[in-house]
PDB file of N, CA and C in Angstrom:
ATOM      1  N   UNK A   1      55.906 -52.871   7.893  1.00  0.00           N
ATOM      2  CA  UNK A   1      55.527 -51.604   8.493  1.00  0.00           C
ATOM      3  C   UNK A   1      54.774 -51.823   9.789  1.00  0.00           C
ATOM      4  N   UNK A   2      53.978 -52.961   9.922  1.00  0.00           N
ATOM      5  CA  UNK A   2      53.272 -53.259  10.881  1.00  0.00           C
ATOM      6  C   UNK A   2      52.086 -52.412  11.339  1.00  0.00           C
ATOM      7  N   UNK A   3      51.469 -51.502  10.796  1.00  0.00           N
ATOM      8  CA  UNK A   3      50.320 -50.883  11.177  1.00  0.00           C
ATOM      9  C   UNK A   3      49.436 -51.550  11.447  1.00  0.00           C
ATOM     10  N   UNK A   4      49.091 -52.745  10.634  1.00  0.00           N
ATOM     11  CA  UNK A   4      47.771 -53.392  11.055  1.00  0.00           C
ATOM     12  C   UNK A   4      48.171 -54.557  12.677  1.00  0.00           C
ATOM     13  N   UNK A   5      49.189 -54.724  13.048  1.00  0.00           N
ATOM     14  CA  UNK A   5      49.610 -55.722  13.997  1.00  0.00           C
ATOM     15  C   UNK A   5      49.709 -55.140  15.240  1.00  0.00           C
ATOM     16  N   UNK A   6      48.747 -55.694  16.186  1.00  0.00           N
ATOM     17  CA  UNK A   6      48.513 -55.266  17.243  1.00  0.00           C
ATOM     18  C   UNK A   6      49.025 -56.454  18.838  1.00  0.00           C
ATOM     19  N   UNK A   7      48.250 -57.529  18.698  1.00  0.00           N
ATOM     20  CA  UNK A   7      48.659 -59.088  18.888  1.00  0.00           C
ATOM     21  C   UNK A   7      49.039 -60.046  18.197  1.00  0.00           C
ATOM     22  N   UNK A   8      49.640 -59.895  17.227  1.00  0.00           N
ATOM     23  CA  UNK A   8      49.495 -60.844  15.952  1.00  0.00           C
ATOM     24  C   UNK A   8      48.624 -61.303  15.283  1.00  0.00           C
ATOM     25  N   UNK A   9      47.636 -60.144  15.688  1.00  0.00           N
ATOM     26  CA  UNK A   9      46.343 -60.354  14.773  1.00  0.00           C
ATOM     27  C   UNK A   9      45.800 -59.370  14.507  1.00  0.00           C
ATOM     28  N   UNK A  10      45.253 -59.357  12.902  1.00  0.00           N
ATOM     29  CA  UNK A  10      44.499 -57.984  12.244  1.00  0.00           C
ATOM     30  C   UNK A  10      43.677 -57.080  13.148  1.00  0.00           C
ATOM     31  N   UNK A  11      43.647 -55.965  13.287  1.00  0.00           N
ATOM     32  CA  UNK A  11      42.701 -55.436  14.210  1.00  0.00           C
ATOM     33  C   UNK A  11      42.491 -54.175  13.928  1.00  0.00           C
ATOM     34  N   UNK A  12      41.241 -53.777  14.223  1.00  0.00           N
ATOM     35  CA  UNK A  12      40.946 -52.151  14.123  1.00  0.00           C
ATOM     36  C   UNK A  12      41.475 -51.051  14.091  1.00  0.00           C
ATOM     37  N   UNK A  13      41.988 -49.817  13.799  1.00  0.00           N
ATOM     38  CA  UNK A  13      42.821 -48.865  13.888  1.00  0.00           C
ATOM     39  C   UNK A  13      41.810 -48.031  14.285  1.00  0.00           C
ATOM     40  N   UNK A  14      41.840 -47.048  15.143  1.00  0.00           N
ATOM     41  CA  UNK A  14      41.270 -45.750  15.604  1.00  0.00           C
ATOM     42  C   UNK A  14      41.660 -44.750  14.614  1.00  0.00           C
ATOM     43  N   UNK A  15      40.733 -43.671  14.334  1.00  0.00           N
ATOM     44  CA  UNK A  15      41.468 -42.872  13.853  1.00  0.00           C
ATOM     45  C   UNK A  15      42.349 -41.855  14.404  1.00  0.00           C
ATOM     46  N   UNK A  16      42.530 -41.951  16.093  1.00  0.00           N
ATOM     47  CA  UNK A  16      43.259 -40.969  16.755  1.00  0.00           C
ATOM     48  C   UNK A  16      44.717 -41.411  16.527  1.00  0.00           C
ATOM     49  N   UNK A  17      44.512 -43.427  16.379  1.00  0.00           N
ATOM     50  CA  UNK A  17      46.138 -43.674  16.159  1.00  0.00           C
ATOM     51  C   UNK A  17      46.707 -43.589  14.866  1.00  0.00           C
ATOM     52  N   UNK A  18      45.478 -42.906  13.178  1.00  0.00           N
ATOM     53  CA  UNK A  18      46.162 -42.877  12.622  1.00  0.00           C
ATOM     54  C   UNK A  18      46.781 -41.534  12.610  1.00  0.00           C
ATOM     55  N   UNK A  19      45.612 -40.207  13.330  1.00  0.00           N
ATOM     56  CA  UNK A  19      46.160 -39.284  13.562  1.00  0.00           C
ATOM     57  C   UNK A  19      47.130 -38.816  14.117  1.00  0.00           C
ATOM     58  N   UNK A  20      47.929 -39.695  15.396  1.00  0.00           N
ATOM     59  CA  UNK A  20      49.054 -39.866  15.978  1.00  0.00           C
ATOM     60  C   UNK A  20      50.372 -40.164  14.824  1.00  0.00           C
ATOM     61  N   UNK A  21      50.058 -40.996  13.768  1.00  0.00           N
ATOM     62  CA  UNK A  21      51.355 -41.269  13.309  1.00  0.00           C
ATOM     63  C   UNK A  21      51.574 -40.719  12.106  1.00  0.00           C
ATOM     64  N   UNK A  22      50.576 -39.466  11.438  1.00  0.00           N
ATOM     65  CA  UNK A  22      50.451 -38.830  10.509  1.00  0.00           C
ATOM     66  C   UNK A  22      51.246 -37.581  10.924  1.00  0.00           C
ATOM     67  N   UNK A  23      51.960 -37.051   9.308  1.00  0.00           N
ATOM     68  CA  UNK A  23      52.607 -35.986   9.176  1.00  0.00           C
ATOM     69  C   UNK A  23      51.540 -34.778   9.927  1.00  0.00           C
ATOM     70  N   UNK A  24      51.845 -34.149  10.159  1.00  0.00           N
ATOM     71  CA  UNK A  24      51.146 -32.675  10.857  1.00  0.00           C
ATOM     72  C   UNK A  24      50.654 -32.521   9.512  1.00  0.00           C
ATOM     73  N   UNK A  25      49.191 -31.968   9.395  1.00  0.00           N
ATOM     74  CA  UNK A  25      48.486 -31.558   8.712  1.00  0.00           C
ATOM     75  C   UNK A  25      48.124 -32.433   7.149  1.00  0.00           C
ATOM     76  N   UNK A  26      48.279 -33.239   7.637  1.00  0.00           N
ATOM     77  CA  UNK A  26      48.148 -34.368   6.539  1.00  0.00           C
ATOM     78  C   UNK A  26      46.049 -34.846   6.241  1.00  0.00           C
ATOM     79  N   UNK A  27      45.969 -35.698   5.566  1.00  0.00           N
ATOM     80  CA  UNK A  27      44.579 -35.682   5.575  1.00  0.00           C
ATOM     81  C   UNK A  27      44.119 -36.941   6.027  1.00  0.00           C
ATOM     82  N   UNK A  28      44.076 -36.840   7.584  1.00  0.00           N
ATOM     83  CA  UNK A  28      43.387 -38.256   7.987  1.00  0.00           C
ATOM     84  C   UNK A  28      42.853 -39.204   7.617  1.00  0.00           C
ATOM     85  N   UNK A  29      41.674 -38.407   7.235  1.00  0.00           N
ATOM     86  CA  UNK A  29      40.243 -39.307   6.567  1.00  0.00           C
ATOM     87  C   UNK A  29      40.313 -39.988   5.304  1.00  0.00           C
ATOM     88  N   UNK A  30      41.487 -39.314   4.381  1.00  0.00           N
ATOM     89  CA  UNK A  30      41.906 -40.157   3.402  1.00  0.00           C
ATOM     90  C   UNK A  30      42.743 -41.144   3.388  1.00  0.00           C
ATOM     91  N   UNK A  31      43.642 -41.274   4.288  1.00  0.00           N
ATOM     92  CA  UNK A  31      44.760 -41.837   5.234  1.00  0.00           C
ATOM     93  C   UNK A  31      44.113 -43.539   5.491  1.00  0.00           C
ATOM     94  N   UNK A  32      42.591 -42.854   6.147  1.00  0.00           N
ATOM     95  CA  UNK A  32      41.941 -43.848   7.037  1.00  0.00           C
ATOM     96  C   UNK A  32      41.511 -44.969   5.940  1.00  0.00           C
ATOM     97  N   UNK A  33      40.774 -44.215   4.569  1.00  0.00           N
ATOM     98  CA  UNK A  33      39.974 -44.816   3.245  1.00  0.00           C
ATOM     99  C   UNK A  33      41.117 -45.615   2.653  1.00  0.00           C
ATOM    100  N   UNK A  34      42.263 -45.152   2.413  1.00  0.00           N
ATOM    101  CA  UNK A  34      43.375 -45.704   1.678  1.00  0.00           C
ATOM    102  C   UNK A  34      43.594 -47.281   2.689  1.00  0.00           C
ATOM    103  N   UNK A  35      43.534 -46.849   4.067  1.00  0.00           N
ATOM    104  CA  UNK A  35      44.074 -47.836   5.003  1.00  0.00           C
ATOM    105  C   UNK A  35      43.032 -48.858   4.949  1.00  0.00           C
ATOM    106  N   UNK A  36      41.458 -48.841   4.878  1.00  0.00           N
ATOM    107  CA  UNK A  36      40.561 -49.471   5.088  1.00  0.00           C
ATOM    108  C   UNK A  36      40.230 -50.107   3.603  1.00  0.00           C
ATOM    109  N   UNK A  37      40.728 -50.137   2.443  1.00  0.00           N
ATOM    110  CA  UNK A  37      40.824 -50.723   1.345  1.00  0.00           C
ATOM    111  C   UNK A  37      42.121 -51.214   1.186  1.00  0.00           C
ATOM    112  N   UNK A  38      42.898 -51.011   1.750  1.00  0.00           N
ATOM    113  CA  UNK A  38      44.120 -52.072   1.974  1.00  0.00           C
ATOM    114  C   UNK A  38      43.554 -53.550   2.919  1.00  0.00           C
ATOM    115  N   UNK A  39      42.848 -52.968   4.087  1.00  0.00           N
ATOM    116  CA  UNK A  39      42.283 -53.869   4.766  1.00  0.00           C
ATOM    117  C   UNK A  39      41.351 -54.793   4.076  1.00  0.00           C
ATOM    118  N   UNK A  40      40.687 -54.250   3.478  1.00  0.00           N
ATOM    119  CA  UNK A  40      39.301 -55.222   2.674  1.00  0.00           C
ATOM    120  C   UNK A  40      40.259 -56.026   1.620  1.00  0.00           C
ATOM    121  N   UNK A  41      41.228 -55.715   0.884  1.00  0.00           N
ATOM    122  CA  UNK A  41      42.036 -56.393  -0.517  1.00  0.00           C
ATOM    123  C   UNK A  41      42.380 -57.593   0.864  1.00  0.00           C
ATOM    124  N   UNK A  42      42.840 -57.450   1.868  1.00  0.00           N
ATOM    125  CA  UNK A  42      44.051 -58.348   2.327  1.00  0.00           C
ATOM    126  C   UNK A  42      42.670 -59.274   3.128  1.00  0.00           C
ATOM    127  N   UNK A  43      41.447 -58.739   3.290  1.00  0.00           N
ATOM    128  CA  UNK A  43      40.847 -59.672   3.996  1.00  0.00           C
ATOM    129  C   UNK A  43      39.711 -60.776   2.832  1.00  0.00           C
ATOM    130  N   UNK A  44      39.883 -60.074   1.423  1.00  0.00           N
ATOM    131  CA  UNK A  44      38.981 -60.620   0.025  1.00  0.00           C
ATOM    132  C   UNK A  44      39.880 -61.449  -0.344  1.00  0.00           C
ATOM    133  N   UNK A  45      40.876 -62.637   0.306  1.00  0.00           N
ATOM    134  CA  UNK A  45      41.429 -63.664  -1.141  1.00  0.00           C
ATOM    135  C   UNK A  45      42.990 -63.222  -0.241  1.00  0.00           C
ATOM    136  N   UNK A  46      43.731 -63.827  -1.581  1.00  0.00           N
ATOM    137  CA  UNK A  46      45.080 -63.904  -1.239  1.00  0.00           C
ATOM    138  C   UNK A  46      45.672 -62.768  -2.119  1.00  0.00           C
ATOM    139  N   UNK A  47      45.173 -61.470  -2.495  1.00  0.00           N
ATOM    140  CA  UNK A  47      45.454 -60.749  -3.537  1.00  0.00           C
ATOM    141  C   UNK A  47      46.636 -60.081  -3.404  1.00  0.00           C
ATOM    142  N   UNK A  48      47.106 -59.997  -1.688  1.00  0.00           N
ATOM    143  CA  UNK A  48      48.341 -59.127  -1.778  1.00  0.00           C
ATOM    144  C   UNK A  48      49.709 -60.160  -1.259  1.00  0.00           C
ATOM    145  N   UNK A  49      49.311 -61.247  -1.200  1.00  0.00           N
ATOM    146  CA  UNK A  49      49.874 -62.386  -0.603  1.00  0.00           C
ATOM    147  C   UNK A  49      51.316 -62.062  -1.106  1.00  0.00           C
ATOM    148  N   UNK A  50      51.632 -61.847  -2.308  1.00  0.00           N
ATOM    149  CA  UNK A  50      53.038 -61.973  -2.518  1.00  0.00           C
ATOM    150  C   UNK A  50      53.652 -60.624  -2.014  1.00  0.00           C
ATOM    151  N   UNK A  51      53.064 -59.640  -1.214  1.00  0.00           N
ATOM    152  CA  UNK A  51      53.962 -58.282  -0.271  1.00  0.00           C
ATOM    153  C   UNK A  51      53.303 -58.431   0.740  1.00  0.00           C
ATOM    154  N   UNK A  52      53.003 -59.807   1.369  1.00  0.00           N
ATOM    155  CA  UNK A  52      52.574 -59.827   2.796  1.00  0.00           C
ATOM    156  C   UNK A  52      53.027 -61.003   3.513  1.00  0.00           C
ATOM    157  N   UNK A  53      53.713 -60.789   4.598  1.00  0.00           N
ATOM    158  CA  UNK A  53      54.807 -61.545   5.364  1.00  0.00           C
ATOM    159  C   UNK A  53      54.453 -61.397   7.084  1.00  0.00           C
ATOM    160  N   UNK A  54      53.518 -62.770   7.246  1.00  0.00           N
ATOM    161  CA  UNK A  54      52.877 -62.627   8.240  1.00  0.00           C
ATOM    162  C   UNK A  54      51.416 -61.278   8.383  1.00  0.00           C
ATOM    163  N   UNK A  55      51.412 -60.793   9.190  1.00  0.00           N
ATOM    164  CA  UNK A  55      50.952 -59.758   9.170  1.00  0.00           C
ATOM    165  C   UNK A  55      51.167 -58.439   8.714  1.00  0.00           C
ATOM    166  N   UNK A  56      52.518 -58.282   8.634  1.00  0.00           N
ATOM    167  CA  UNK A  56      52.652 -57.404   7.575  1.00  0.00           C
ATOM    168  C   UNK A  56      53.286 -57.177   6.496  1.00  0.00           C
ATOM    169  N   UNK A  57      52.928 -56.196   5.751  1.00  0.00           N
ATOM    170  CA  UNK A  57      53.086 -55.332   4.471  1.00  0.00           C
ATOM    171  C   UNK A  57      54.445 -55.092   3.966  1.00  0.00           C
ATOM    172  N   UNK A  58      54.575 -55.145   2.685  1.00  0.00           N
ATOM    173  CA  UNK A  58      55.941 -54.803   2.445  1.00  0.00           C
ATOM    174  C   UNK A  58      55.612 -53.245   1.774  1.00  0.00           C
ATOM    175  N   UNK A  59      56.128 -52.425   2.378  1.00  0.00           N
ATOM    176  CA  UNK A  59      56.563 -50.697   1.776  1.00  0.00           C
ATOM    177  C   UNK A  59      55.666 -50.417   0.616  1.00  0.00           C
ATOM    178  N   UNK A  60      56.164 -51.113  -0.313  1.00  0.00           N
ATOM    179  CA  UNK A  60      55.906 -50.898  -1.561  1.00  0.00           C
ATOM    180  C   UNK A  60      54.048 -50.671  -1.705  1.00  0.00           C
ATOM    181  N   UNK A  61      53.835 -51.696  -1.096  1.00  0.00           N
ATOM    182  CA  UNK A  61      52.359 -51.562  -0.789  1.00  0.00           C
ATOM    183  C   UNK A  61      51.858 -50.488  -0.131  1.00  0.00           C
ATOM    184  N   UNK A  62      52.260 -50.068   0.541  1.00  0.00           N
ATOM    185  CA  UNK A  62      52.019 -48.745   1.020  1.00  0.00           C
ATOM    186  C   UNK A  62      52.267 -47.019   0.099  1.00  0.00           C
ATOM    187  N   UNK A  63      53.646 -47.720  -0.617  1.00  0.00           N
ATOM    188  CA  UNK A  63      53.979 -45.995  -1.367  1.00  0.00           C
ATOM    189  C   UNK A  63      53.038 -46.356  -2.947  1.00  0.00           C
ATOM    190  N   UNK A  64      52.118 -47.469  -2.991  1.00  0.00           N
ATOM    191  CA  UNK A  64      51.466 -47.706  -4.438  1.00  0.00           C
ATOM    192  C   UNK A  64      49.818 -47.169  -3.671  1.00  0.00           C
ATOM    193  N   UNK A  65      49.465 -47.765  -2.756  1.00  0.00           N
ATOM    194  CA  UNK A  65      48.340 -46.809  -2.261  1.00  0.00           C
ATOM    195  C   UNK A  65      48.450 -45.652  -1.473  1.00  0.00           C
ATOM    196  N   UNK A  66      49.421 -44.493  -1.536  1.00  0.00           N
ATOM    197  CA  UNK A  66      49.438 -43.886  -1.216  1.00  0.00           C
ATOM    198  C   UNK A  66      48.972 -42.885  -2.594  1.00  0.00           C
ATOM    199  N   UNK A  67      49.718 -43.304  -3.448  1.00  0.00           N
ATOM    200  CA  UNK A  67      49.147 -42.270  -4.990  1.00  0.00           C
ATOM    201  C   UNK A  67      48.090 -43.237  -5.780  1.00  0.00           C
ATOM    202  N   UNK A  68      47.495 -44.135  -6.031  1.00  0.00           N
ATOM    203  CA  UNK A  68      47.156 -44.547  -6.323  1.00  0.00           C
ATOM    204  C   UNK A  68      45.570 -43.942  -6.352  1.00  0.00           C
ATOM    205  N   UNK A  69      44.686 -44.208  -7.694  1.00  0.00           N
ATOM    206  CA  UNK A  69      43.639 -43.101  -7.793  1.00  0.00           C
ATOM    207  C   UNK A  69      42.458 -44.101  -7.219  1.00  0.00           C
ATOM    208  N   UNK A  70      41.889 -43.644  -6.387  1.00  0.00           N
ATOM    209  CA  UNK A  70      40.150 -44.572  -5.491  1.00  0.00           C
ATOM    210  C   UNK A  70      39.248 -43.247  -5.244  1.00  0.00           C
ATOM    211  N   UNK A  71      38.213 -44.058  -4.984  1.00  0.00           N
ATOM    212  CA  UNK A  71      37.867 -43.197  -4.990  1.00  0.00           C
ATOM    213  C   UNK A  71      37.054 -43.353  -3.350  1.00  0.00           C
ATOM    214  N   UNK A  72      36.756 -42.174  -2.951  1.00  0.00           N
ATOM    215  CA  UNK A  72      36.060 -42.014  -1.243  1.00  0.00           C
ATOM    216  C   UNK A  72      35.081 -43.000  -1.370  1.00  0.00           C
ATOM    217  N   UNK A  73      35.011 -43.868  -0.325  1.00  0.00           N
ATOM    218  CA  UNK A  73      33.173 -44.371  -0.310  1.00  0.00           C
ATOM    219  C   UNK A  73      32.665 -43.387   0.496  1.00  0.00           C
ATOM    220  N   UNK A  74      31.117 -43.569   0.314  1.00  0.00           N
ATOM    221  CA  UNK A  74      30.036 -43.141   1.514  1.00  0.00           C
ATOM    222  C   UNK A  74      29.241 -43.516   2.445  1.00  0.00           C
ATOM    223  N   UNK A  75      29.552 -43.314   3.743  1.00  0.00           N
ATOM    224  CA  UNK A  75      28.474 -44.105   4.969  1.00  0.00           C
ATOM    225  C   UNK A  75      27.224 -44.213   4.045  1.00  0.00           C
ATOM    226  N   UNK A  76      26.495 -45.749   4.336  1.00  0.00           N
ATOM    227  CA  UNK A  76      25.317 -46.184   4.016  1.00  0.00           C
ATOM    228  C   UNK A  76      25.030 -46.282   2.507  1.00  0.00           C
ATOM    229  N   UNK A  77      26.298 -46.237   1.889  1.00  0.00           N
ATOM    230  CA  UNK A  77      26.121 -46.917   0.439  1.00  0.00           C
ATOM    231  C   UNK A  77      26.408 -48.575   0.430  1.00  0.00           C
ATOM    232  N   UNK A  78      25.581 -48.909  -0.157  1.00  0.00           N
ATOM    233  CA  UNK A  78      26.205 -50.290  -0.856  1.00  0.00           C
ATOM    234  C   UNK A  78      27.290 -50.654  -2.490  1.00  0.00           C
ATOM    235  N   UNK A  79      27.971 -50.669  -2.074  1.00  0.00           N
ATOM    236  CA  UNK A  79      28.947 -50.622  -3.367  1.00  0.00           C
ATOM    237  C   UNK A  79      28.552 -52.316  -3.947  1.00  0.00           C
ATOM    238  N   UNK A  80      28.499 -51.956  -5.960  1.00  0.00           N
ATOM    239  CA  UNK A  80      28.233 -53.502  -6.368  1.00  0.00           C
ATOM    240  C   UNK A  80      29.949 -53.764  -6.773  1.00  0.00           C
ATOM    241  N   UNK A  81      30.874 -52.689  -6.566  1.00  0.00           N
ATOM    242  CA  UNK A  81      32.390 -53.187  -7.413  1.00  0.00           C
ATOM    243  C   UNK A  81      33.146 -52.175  -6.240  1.00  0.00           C
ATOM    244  N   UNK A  82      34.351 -52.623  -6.559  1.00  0.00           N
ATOM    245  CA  UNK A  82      35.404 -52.231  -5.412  1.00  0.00           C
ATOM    246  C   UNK A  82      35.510 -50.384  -5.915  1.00  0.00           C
ATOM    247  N   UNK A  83      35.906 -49.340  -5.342  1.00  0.00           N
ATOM    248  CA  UNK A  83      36.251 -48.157  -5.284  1.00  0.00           C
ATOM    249  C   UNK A  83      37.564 -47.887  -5.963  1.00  0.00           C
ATOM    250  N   UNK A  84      38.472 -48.600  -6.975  1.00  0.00           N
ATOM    251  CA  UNK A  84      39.285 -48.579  -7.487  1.00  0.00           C
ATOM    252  C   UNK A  84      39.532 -49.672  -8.016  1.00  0.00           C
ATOM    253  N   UNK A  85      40.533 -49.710  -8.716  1.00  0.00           N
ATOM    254  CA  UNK A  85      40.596 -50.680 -10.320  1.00  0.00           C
ATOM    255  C   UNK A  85      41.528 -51.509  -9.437  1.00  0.00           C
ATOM    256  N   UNK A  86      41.495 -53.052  -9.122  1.00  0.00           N
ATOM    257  CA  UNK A  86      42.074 -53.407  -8.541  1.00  0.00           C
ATOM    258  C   UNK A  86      43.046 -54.211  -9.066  1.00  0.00           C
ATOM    259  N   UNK A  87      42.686 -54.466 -10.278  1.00  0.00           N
ATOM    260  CA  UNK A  87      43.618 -55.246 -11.363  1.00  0.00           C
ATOM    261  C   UNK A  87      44.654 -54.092 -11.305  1.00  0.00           C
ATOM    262  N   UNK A  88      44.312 -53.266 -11.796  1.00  0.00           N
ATOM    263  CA  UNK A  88      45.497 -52.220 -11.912  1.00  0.00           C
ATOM    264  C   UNK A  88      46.597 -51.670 -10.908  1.00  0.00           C
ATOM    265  N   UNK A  89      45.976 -51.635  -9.703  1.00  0.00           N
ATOM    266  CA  UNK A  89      46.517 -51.813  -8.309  1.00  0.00           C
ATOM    267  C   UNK A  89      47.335 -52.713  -8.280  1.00  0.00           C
ATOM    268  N   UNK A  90      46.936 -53.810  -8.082  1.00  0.00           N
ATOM    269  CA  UNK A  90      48.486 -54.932  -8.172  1.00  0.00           C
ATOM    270  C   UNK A  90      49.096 -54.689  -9.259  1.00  0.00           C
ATOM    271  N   UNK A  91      48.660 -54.360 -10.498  1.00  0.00           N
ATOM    272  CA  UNK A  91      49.796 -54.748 -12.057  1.00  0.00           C
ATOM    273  C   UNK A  91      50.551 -53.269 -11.388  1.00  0.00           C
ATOM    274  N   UNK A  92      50.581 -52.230 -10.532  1.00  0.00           N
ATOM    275  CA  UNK A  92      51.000 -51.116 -10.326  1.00  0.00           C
ATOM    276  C   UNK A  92      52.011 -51.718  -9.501  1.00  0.00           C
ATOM    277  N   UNK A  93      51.723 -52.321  -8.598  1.00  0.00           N
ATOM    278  CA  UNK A  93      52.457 -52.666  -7.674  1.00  0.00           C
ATOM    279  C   UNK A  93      53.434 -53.850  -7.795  1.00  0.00           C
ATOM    280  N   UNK A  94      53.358 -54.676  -9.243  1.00  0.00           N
ATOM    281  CA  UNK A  94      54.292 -55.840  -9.195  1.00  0.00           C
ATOM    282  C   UNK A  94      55.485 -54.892 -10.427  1.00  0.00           C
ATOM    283  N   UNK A  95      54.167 -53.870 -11.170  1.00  0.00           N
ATOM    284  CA  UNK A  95      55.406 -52.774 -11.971  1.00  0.00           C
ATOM    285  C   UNK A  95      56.949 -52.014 -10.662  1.00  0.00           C
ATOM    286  N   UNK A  96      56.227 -52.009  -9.717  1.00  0.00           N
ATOM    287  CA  UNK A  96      57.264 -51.237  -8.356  1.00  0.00           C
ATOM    288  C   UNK A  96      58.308 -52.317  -7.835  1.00  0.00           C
ATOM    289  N   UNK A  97      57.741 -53.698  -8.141  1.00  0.00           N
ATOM    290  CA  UNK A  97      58.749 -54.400  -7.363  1.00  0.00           C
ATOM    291  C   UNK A  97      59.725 -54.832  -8.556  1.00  0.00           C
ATOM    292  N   UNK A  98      59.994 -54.319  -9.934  1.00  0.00           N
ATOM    293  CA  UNK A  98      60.295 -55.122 -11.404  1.00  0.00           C
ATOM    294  C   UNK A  98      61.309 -53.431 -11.129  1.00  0.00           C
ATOM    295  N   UNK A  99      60.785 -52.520 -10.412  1.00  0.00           N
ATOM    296  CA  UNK A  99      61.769 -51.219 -10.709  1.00  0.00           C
ATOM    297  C   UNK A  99      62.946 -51.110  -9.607  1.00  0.00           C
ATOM    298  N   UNK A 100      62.186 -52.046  -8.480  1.00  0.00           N
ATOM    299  CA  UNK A 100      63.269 -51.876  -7.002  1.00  0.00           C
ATOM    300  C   UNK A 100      64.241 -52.467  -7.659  1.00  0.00           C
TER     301      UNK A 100
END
């Protein structure tokens, strides 16, 4: 999909460019949370290693955090555990590649 590939290297997203490539009236800010815990899994370990090819993502990874239940963080919290079940996240997502 390449969202995160800018130079061939991971980099920041604005939220105007995710607002640019979002459906009309879609919900940014959740858009952004979904996108920025994709970012933290792929920058904690090798956890998504087997749907990641170079810099980017394979689909699937994308249509499993798109429904997938997390929950919002909040500016100036410290979280002691991730915002969603992350075991379950991948076993969700290797269930998607056992259905393709």
């Amino acid at each position: 999909m390449g969202l995160y590939r800018d130079t061939g290297n991971a980099g920041a997203i604005s939220f105007e460019i995710l607002e640019a490539v979002c459906s009309p009236g879609a919900n940014v800010s959740a858009v952004w949370g979904r996108s920025s815990m994709l970012t933290m899994l792929r920058l904690t370990g090798q956890r998504l290693s087997p749907w990641q090819h170079e810099e980017d993502l394979d689909d699937s990874v994308f249509r499993v955090a798109a429904t997938f239940p997390m929950e919002g963080m909040k500016r100036g919290v410290i979280y002691s555990e991730w915002p969603l079940d992350v075991d379950g996240f991948l076993e969700r997502l290797r269930q998607q590649d056992g259905a393709s």
